[in-house]
N, C-alpha and C. Protein backbone atom coordinates (compact mmCIF):
# COMPACT_ATOMS: atom_id res chain seq x y z
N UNK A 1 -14.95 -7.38 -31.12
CA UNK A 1 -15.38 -6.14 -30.48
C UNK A 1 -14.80 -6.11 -29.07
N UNK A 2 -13.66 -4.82 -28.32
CA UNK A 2 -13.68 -4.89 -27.55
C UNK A 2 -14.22 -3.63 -26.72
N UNK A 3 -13.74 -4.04 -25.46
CA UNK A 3 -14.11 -2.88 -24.57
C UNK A 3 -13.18 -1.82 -23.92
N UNK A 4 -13.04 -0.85 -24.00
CA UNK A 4 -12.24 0.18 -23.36
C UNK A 4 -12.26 0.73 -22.04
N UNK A 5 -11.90 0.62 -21.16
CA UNK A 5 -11.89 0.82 -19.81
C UNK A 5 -11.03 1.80 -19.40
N UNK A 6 -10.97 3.27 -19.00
CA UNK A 6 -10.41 4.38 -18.68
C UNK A 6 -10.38 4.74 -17.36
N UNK A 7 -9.50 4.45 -16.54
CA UNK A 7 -9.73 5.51 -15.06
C UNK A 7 -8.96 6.32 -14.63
N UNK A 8 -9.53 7.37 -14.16
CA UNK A 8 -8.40 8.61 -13.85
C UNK A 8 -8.21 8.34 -12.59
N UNK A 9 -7.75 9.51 -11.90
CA UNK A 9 -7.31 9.49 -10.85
C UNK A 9 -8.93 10.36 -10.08
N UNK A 10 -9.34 10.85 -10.73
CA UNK A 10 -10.66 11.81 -10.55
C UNK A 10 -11.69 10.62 -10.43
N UNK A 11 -11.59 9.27 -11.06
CA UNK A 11 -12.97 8.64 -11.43
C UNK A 11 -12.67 7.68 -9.71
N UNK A 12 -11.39 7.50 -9.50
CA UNK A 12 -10.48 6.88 -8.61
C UNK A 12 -9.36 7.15 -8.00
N UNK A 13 -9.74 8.01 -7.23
CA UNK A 13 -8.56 8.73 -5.99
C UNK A 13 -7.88 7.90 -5.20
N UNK A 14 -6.72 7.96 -4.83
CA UNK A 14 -6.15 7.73 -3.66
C UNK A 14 -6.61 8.21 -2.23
N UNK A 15 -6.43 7.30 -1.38
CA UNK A 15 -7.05 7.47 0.10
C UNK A 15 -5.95 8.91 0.57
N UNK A 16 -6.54 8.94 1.61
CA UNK A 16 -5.36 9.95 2.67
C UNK A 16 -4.47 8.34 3.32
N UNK A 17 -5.06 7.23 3.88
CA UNK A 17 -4.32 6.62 4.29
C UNK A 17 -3.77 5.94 3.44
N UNK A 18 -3.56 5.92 2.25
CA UNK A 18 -2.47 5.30 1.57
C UNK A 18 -1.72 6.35 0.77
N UNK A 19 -1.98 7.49 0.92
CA UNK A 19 -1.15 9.22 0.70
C UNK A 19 0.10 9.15 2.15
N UNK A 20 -0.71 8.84 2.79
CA UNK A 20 0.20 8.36 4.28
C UNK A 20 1.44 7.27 4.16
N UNK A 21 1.16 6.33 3.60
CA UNK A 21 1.40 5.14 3.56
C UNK A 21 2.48 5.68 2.54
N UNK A 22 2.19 5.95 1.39
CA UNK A 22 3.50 6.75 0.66
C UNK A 22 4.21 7.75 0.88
N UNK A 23 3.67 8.53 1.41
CA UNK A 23 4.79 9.44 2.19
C UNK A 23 5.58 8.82 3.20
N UNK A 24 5.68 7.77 4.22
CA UNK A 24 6.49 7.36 4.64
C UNK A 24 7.26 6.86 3.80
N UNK A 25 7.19 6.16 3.07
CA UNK A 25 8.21 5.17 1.78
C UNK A 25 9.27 6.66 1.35
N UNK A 26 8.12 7.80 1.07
CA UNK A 26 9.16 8.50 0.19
C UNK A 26 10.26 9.04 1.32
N UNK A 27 9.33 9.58 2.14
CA UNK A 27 10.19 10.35 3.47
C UNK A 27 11.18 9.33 3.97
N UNK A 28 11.37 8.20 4.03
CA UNK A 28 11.98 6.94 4.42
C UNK A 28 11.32 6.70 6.10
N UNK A 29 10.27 7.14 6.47
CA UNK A 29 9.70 6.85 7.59
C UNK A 29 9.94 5.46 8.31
N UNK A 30 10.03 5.73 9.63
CA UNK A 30 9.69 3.88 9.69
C UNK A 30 8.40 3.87 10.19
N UNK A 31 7.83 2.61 9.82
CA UNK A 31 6.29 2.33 10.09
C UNK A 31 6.37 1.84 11.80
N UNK A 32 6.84 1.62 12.69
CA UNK A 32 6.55 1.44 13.50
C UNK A 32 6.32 2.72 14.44
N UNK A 33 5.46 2.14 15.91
CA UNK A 33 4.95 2.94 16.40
C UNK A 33 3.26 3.51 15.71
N UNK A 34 3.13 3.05 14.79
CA UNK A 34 1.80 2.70 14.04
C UNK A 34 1.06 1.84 14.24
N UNK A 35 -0.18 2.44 14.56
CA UNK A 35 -1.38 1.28 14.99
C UNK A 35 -2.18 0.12 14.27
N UNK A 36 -1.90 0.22 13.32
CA UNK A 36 -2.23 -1.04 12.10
C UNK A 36 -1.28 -2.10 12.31
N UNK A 37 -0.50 -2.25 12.78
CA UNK A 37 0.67 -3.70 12.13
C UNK A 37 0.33 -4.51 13.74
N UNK A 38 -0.06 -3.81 14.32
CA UNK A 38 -0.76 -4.79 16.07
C UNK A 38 -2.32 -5.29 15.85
N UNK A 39 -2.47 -6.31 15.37
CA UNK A 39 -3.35 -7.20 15.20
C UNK A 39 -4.29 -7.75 16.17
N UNK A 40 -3.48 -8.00 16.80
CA UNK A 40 -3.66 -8.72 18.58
C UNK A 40 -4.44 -7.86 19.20
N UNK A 41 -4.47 -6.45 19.57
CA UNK A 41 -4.39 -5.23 20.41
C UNK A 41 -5.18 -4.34 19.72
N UNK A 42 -5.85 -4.43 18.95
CA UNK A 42 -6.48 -3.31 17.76
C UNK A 42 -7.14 -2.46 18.73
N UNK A 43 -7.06 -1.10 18.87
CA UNK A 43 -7.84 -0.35 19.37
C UNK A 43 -8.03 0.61 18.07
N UNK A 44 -9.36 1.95 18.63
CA UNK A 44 -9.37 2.86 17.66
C UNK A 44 -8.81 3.44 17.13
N UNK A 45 -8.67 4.43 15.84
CA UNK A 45 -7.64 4.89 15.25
C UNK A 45 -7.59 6.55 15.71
N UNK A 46 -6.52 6.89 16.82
CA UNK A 46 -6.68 8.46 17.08
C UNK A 46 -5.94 9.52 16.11
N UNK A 47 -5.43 8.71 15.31
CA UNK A 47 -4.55 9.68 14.24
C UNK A 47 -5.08 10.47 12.91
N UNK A 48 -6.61 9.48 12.77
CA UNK A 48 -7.46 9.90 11.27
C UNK A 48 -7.63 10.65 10.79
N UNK A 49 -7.83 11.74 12.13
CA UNK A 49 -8.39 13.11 11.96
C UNK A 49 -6.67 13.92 11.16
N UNK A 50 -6.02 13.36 12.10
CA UNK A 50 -4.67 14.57 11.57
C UNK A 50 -4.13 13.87 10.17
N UNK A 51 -4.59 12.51 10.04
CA UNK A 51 -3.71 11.97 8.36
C UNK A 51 -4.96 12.81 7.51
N UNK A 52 -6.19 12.52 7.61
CA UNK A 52 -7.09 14.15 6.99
C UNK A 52 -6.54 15.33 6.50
N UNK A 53 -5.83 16.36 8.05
CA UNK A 53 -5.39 17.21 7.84
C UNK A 53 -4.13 17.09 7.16
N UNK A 54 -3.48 16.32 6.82
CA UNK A 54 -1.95 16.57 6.57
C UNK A 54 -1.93 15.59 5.10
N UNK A 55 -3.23 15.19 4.48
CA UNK A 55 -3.59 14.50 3.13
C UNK A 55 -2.77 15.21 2.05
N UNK A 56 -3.22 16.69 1.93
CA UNK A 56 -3.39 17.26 0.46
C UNK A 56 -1.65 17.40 0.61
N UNK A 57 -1.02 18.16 2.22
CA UNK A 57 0.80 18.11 1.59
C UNK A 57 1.31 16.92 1.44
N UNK A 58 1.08 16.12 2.14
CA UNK A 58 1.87 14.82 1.98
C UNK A 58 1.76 14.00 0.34
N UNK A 59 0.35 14.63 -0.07
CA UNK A 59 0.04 14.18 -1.63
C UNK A 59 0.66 15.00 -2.87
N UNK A 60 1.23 16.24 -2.14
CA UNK A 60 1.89 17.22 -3.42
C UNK A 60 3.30 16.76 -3.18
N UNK A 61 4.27 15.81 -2.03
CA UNK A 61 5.13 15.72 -1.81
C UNK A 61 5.40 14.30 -2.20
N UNK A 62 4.12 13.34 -2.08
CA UNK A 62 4.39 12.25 -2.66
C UNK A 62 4.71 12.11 -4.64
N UNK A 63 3.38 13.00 -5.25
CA UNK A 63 4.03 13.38 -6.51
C UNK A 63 4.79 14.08 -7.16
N UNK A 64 5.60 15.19 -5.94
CA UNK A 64 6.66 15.33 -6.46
C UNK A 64 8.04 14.64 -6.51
N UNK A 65 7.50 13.89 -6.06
CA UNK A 65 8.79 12.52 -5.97
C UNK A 65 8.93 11.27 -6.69
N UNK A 66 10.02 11.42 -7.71
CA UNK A 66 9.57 10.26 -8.29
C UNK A 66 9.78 8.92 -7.86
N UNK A 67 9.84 8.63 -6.61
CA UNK A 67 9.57 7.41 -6.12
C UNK A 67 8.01 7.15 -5.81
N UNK A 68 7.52 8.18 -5.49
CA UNK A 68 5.99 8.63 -5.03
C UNK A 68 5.23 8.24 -6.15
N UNK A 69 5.61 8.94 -7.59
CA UNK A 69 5.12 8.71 -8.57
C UNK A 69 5.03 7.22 -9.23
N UNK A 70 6.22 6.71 -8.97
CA UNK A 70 6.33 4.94 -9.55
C UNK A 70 5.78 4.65 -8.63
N UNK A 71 5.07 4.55 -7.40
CA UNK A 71 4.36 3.69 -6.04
C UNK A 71 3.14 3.64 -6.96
N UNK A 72 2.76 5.17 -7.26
CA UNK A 72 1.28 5.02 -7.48
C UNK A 72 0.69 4.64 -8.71
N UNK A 73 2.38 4.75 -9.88
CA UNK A 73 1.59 4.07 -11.37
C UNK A 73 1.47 2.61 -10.89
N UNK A 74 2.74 2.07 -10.17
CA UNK A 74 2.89 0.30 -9.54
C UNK A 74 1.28 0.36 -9.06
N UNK A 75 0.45 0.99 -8.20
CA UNK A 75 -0.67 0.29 -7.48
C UNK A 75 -1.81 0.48 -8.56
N UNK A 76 -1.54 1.39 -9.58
CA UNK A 76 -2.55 1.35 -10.60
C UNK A 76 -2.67 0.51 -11.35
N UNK A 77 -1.46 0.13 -11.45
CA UNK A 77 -0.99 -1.18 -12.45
C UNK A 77 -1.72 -2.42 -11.65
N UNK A 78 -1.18 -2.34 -10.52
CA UNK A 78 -1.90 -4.13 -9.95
C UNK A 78 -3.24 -3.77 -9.60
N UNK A 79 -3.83 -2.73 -9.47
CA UNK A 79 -5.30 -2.38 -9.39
C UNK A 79 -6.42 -2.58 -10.87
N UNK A 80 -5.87 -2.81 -12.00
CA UNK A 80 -6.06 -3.26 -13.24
C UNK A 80 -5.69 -4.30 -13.35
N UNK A 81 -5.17 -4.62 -13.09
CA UNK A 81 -4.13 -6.53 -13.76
C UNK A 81 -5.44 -7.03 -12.62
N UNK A 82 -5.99 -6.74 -11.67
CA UNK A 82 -6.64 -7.69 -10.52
C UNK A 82 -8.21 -7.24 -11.37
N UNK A 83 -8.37 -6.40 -11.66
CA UNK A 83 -9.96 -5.75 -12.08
C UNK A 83 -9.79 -6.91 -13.68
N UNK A 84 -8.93 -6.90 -14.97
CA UNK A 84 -9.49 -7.84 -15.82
C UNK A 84 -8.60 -9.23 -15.63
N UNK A 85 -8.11 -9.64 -14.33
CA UNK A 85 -7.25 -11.03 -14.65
C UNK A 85 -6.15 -11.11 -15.21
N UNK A 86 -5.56 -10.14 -15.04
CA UNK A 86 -3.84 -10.77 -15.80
C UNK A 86 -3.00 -11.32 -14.55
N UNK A 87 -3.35 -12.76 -14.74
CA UNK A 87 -2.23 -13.10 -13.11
C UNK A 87 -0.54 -12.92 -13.42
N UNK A 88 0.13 -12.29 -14.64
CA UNK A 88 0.87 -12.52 -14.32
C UNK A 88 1.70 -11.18 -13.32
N UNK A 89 1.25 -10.17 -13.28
CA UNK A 89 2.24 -9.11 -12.21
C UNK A 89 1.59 -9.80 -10.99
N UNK A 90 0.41 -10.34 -10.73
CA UNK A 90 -0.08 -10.67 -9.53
C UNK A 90 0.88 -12.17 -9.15
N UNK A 91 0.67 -13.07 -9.77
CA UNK A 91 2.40 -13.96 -9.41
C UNK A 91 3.70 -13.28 -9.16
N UNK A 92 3.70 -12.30 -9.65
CA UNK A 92 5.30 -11.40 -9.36
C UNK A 92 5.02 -10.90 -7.60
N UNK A 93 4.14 -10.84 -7.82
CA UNK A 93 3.79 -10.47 -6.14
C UNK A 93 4.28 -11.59 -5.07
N UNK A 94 2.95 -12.52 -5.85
CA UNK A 94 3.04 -13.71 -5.07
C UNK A 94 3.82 -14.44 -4.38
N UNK A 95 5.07 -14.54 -5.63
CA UNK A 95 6.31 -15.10 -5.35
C UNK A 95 7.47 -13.98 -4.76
N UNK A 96 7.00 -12.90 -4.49
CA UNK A 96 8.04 -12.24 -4.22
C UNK A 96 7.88 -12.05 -2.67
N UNK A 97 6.73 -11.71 -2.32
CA UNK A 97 6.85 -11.91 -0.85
C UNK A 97 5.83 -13.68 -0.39
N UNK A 98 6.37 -13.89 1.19
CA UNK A 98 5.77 -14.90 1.48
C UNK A 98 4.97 -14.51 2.26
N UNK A 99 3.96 -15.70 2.84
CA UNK A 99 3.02 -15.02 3.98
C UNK A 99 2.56 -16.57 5.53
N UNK A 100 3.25 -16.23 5.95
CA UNK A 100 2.71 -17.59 7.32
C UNK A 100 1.79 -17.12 8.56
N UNK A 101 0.92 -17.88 8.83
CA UNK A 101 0.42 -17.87 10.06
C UNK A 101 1.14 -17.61 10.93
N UNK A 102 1.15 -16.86 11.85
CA UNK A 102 1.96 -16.78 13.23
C UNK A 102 0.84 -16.79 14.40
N UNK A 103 -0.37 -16.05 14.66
CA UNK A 103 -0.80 -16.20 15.58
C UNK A 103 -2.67 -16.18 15.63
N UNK A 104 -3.39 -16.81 15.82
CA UNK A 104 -4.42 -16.45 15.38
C UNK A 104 -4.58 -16.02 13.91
N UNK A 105 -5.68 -14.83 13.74
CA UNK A 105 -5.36 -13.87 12.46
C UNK A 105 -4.37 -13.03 12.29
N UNK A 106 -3.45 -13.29 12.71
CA UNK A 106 -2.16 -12.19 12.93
C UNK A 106 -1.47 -12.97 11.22
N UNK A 107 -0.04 -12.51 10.69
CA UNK A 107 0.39 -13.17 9.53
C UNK A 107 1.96 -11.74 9.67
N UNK A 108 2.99 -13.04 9.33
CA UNK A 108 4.36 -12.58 9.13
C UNK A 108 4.46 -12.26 7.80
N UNK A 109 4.81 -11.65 7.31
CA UNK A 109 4.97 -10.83 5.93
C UNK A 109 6.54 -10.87 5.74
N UNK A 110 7.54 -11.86 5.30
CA UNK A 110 8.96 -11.39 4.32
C UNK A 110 8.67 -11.28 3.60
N UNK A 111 9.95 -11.07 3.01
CA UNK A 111 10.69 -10.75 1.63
C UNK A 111 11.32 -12.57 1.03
N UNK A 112 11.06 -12.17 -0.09
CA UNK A 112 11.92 -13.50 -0.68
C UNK A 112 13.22 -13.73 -0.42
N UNK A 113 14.06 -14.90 0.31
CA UNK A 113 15.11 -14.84 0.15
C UNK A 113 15.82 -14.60 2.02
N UNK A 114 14.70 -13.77 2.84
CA UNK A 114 14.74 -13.28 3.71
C UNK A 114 13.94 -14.56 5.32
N UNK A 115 14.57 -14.72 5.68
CA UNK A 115 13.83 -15.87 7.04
C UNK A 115 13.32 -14.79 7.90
N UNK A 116 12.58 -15.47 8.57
CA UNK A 116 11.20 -14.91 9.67
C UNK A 116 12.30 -14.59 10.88
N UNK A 117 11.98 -13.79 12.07
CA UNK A 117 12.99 -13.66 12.98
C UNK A 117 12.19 -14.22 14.18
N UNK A 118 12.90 -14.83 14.94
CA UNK A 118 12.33 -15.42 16.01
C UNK A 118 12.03 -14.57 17.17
């Protein structure tokens, strides 16, 4: 006997900040100048209100793109493989990027293949 597990996108939405987060990828944005990747320095977030306002286009522009579209089946996919245990796309992760201490709670994020820059 098993069990069937169904989620939409209705039962489980996407954020505005990760509607954000894909629209840069699709737009080819660069992430810097963004207040998340400063660890050290965290102050409040003054942008929330306008990634709010600018949610619903950036979300009709992310699915009309099919790079937009493979981001979000990819995070559905590892959002399931992590909910019943299938380690193996979660090793594809693992091994694909690395992760080191650099400062405190701070952490350098490459790519495989790729060295840290001094």
């Amino acid at each position: 006997m098993g069990i069937e597990i169904k989620l939409s996108d209705q039962q489980l939405p996407v954020t505005p900040v990760f509607v954000d987060f894909l629209n840069h990828i699709v737009d080819g944005q660069s992430f810097m100048g963004h207040e998340w990747y400063d660890q050290l320095n965290e102050k409040l977030n003054t942008e929330q209100q306008n990634l709010l306002l600018r949610a619903n286009e950036n979300a009709r522009k992310v699915i009309d793109s099919p790079l937009g579209q493979q981001a979000l089946v990819r995070a559905y996919e590892l959002f399931v493989a992590l909910l019943v245990g299938d380690i193996a796309p979660i090793r594809e992760l693992q091994f694909k990027f690395h992760f080191m201490p650099r400062q405190k709670n701070s952490w350098v994020v490459f790519g495989a293949g790729s060295a840290p820059s001094a």
